[in-house]
N, C-alpha and C. Protein backbone atom coordinates (compact mmCIF):
# COMPACT_ATOMS: atom_id res chain seq x y z
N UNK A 1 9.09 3.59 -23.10
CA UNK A 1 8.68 2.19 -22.95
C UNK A 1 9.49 1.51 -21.85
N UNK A 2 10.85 1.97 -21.33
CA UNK A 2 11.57 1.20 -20.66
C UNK A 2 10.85 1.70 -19.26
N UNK A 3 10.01 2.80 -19.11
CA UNK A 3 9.56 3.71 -17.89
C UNK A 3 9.01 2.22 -17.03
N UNK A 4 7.89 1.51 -18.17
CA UNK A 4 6.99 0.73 -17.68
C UNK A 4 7.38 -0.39 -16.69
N UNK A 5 8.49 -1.22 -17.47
CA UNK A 5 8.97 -2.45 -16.49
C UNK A 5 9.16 -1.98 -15.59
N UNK A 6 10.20 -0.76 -15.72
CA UNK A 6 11.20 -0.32 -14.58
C UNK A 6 10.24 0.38 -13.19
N UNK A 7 9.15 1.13 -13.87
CA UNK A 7 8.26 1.54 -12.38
C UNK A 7 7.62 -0.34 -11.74
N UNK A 8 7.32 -0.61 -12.60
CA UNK A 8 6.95 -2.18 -11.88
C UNK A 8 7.78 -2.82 -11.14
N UNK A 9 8.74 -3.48 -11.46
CA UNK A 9 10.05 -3.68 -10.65
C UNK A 9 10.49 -2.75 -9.62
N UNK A 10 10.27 -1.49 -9.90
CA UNK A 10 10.82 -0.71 -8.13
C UNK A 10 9.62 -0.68 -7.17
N UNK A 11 8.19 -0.86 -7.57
CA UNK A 11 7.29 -0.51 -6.82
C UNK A 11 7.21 -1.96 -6.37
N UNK A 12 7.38 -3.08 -6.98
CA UNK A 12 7.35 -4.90 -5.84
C UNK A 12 8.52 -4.56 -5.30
N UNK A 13 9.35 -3.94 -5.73
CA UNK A 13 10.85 -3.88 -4.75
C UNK A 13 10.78 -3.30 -3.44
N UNK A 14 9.83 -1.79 -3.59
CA UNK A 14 9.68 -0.82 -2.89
C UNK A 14 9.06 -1.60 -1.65
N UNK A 15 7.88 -2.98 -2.08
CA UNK A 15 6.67 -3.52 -1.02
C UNK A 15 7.88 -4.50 -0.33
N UNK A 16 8.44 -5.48 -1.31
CA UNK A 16 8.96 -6.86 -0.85
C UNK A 16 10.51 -6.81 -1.67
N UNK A 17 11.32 -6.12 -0.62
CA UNK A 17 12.95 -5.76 -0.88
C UNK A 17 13.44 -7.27 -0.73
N UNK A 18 13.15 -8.20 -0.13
CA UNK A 18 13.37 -9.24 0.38
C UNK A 18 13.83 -10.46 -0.91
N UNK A 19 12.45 -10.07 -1.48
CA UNK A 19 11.91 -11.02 -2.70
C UNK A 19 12.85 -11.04 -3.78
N UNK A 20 13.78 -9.76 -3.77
CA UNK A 20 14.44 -9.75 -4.81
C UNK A 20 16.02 -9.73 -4.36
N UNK A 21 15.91 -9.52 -2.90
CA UNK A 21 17.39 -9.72 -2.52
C UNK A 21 17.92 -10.79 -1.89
N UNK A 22 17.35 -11.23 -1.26
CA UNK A 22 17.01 -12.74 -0.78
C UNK A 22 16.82 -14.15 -1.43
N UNK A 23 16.01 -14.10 -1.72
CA UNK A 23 15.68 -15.28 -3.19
C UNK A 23 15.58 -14.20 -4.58
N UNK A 24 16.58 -14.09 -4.73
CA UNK A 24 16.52 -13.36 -6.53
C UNK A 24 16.31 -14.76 -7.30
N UNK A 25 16.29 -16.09 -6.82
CA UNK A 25 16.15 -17.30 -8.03
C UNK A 25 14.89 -17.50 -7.79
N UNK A 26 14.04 -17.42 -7.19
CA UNK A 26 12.62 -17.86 -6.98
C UNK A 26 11.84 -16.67 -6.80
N UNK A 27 11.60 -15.57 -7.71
CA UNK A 27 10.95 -14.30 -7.60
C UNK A 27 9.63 -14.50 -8.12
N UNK A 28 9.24 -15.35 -6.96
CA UNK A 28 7.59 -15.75 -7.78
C UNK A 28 6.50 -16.36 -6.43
N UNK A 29 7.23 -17.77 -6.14
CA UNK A 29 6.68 -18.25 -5.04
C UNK A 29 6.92 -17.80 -3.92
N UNK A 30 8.39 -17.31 -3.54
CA UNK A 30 8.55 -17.22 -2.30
C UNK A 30 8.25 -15.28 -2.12
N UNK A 31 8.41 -15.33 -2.70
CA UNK A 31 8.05 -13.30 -3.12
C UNK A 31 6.71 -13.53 -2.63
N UNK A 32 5.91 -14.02 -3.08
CA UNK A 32 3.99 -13.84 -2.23
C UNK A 32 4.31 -14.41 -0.73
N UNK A 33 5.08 -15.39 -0.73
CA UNK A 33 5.36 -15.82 1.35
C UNK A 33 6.18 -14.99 1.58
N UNK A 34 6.85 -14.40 1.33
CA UNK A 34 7.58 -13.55 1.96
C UNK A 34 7.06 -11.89 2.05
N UNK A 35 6.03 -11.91 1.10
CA UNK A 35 5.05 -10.23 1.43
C UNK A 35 4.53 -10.73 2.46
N UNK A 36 3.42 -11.79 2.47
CA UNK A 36 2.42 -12.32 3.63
C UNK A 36 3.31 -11.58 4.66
N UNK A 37 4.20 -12.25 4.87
CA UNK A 37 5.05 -12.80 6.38
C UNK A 37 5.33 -10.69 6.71
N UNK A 38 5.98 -10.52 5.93
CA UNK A 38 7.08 -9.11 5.98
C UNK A 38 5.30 -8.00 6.10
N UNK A 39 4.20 -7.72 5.26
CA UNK A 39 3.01 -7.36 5.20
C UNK A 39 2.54 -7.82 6.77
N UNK A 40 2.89 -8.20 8.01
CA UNK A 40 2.45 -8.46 8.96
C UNK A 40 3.23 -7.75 10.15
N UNK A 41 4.36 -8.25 9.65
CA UNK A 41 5.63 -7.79 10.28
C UNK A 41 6.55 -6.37 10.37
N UNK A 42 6.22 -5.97 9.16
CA UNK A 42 6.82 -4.63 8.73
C UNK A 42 6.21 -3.93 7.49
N UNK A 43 6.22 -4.61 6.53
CA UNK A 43 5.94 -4.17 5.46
C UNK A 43 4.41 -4.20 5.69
N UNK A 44 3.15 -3.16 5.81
CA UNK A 44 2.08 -2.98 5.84
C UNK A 44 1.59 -3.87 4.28
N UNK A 45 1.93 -4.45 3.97
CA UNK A 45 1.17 -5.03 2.20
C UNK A 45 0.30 -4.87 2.18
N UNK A 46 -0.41 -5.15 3.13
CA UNK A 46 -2.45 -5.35 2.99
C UNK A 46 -2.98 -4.15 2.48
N UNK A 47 -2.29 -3.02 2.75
CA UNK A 47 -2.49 -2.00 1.74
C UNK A 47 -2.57 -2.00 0.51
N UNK A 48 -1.42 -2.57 0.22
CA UNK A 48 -1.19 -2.75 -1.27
C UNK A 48 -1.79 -4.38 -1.85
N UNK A 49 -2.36 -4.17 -2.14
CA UNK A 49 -2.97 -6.10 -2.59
C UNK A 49 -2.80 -6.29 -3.69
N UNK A 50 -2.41 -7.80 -4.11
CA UNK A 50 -1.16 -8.34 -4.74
C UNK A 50 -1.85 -8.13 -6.27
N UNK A 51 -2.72 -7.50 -6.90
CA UNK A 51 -2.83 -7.47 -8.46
C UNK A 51 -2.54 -5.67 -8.39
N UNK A 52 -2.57 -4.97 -6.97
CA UNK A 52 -1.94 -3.48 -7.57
C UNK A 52 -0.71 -3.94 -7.65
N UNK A 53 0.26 -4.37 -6.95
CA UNK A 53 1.84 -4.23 -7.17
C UNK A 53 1.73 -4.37 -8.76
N UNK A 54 0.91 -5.79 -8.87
CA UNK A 54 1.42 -6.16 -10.20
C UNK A 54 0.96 -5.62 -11.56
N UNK A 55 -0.16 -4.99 -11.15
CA UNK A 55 -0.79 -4.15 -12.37
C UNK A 55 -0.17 -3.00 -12.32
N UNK A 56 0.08 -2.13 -11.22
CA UNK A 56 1.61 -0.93 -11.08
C UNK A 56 2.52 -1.43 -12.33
């Protein structure tokens, strides 16, 4: 049971490292502006679209 959170949490970590190292107090709003931005820039996101991270 602990498998579950824990693959969820490394796979948004894996997309948006930022989201959780950067703003670890706001892991919500600025985590979706900061995929956008990083998903353009580096992080390919558009691959990944934002109900797989979260259903992962």
């Amino acid at each position: 049971m602990q498998r579950s959170p824990l693959n969820s949490y490394q796979f948004s970590v894996s997309v948006v490292p930022p989201c959780f190292d950067h703003l670890s107090t706001f892991t919500g709003i600025p985590c979706l502006l900061f995929r956008g931005s990083y998903r353009g820039n580096r992080f390919s996101a558009h691959q990944l679209p934002l109900p797989a991270i979260t259903a992962e």
